[in-house]
C-alpha atoms as a PDB file:
ATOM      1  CA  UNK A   1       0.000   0.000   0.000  1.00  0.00           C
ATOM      2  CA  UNK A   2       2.317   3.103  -1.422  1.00  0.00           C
ATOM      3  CA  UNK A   3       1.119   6.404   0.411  1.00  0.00           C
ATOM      4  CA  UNK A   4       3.716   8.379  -1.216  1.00  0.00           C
ATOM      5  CA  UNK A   5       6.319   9.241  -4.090  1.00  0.00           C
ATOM      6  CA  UNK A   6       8.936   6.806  -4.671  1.00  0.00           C
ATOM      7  CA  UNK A   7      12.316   7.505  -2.887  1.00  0.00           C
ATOM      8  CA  UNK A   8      15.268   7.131  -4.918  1.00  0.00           C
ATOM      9  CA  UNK A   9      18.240   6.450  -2.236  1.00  0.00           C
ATOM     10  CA  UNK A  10      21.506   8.034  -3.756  1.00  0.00           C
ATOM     11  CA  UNK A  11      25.111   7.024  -2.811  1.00  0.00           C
ATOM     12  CA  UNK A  12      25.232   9.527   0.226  1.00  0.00           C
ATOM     13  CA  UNK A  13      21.920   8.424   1.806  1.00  0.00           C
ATOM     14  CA  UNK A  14      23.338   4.630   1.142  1.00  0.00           C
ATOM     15  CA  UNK A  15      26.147   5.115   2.823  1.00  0.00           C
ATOM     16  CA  UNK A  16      24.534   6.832   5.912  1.00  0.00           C
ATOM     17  CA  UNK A  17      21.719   3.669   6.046  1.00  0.00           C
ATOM     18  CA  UNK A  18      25.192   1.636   6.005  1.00  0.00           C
ATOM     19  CA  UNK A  19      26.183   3.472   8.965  1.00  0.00           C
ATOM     20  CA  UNK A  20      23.248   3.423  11.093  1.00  0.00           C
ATOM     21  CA  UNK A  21      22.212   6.781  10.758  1.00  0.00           C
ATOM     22  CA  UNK A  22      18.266   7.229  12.442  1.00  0.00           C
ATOM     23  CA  UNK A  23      16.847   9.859  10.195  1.00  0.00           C
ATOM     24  CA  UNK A  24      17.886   7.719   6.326  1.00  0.00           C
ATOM     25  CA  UNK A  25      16.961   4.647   8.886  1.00  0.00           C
ATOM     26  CA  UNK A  26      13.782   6.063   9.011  1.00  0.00           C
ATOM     27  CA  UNK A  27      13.207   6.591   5.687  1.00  0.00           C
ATOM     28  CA  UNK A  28      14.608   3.312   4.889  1.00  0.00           C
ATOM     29  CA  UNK A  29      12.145   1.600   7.286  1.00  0.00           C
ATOM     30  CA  UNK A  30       9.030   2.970   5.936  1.00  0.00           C
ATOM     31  CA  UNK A  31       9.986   0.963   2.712  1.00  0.00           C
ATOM     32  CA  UNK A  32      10.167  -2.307   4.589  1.00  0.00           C
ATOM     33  CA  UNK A  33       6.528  -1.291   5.609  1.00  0.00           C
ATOM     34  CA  UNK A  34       5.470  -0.736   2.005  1.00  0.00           C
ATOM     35  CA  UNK A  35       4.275   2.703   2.891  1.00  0.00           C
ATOM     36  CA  UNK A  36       6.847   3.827   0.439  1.00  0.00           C
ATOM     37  CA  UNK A  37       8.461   2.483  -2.672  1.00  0.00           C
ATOM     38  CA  UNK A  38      12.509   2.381  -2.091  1.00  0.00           C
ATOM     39  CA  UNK A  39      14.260   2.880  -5.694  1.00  0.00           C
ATOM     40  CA  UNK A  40      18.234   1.654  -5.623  1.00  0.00           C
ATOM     41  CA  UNK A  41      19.847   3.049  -9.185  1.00  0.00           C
ATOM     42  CA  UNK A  42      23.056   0.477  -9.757  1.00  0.00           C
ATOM     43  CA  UNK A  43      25.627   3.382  -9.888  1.00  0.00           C
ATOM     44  CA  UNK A  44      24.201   4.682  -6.449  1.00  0.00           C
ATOM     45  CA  UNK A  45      24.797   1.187  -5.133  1.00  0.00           C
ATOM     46  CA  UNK A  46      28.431   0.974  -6.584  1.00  0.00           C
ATOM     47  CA  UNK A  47      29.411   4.378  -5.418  1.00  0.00           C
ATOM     48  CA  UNK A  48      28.174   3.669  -1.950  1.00  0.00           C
ATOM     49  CA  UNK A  49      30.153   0.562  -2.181  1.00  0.00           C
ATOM     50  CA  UNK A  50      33.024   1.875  -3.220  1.00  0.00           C
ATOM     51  CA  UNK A  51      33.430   4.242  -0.225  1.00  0.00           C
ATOM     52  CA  UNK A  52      31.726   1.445   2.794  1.00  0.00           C
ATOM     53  CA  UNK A  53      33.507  -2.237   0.418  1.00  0.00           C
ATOM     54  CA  UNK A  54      30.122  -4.171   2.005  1.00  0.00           C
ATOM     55  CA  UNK A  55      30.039  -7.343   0.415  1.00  0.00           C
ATOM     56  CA  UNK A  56      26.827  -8.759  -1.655  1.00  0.00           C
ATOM     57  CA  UNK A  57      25.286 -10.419   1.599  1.00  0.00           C
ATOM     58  CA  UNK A  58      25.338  -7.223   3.626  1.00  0.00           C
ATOM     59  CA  UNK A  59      23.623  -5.155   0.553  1.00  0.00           C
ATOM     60  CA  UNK A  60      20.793  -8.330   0.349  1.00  0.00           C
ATOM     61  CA  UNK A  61      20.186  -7.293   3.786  1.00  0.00           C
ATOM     62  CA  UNK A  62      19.497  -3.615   2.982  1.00  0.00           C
ATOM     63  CA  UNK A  63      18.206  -3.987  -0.457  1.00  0.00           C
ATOM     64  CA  UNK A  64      15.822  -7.580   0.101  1.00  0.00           C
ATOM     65  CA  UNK A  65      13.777  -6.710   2.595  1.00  0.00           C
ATOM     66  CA  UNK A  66      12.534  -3.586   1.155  1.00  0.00           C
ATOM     67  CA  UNK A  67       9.558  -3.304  -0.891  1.00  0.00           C
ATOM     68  CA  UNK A  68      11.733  -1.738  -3.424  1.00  0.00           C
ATOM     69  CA  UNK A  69      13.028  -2.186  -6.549  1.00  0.00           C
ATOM     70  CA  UNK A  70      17.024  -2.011  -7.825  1.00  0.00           C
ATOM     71  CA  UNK A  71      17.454   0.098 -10.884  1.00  0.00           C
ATOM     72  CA  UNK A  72      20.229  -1.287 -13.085  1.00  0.00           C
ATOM     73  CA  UNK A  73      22.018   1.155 -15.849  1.00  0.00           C
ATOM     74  CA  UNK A  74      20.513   0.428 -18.980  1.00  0.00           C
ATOM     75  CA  UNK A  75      21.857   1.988 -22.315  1.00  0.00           C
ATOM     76  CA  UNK A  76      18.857   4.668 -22.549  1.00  0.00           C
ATOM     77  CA  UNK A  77      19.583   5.867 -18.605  1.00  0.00           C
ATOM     78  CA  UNK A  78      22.927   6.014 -19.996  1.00  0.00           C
ATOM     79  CA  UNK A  79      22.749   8.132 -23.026  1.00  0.00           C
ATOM     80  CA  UNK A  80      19.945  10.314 -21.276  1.00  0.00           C
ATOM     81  CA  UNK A  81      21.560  11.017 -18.104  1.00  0.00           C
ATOM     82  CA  UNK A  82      24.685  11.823 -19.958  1.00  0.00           C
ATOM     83  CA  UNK A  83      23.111  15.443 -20.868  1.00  0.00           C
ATOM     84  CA  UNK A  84      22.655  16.128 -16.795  1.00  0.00           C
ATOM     85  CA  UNK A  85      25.353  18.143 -14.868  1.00  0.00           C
ATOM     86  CA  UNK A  86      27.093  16.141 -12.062  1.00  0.00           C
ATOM     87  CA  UNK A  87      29.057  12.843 -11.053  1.00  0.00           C
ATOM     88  CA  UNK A  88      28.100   9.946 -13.065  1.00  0.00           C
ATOM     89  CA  UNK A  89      25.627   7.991  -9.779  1.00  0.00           C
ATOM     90  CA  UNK A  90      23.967  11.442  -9.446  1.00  0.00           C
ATOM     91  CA  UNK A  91      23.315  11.878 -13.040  1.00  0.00           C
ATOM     92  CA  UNK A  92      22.086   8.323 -12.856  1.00  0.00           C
ATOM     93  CA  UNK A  93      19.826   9.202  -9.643  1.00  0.00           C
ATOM     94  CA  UNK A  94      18.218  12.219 -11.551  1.00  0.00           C
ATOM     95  CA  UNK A  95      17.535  10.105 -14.439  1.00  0.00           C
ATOM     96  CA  UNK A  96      15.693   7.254 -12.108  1.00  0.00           C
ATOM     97  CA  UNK A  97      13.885   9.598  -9.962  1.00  0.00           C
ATOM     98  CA  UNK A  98      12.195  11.039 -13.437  1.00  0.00           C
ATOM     99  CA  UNK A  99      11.101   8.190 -14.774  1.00  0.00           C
ATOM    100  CA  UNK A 100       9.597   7.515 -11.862  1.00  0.00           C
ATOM    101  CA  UNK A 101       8.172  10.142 -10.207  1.00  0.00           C
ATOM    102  CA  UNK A 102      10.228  10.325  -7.116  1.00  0.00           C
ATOM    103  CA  UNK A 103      11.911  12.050  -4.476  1.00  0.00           C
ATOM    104  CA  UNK A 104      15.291  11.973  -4.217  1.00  0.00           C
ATOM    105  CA  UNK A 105      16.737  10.890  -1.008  1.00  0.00           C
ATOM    106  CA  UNK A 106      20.072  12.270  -0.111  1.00  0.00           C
ATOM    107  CA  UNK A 107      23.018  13.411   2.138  1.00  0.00           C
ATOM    108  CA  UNK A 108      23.849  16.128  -0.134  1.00  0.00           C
ATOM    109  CA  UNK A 109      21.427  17.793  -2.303  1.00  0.00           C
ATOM    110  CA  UNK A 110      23.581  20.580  -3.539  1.00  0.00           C
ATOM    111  CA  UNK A 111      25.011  17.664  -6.046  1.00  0.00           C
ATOM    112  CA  UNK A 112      21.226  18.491  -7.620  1.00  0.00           C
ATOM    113  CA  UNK A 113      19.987  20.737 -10.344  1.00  0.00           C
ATOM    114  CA  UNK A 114      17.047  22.913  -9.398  1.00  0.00           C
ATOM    115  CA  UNK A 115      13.540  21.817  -8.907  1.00  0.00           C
ATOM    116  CA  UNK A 116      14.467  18.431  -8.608  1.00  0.00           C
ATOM    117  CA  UNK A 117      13.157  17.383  -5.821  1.00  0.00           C
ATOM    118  CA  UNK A 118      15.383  15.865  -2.960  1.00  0.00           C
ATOM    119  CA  UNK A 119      14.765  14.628   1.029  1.00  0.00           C
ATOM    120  CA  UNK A 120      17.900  15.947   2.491  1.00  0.00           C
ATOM    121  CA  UNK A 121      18.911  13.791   5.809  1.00  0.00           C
ATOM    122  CA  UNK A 122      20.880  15.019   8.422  1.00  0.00           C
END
């Protein structure tokens, strides 16, 4: 039962659920609920990774129970997203949280053009 706009997790917000932080806990939680759809884009997954080096088990644990959905890089997101200012996993974030419909959820929403619309956590 989805009450709200998707949330598209980006690498920053990944990394503080990694970490254990309450308020993108929070967030994170109301997915496992299904009151919210969690949306994972690939590159946000493999940047996060690439700072935290979790292995596949630990994201299973974050991503599985979740009523959410992982977002691979497909070869439209790629040519489309290429256009957007930014790093490569935000680019990739914008692009998912377009298509569909959501709110980006984030550590750092400067990273964002204008008007697009972004949950900053603490």
């Amino acid at each position: 039962m989805i009450l709200t706009k998707p949330w598209v997790f980006d690498h920053t917000a990944l990394v503080a659920l990694f970490q254990a932080q309450d308020d993108v806990y929070r967030i994170w939680e109301t997915t496992e609920r299904e009151l919210v759809l969690g949306v994972f884009p690939a590159s946000a997954v493999a940047e996060a990774n690439h700072v935290i080096g979790a292995t596949y088990e630990a994201w299973s644990a974050i991503l599985g129970p979740a009523d959410g959905a992982f977002v691979p890089l497909d070869g439209v997101a790629a040519a489309e997203s290429s256009r957007f200012p930014g790093g490569f996993a935000a680019r990739h974030v914008v692009h998912t949280a377009r298509a569909v419909g959501g709110v980006i959820v984030t550590r750092a929403p400067w990273q964002y053009p204008p008007q697009t619309p972004t949950q900053k956590v603490a």
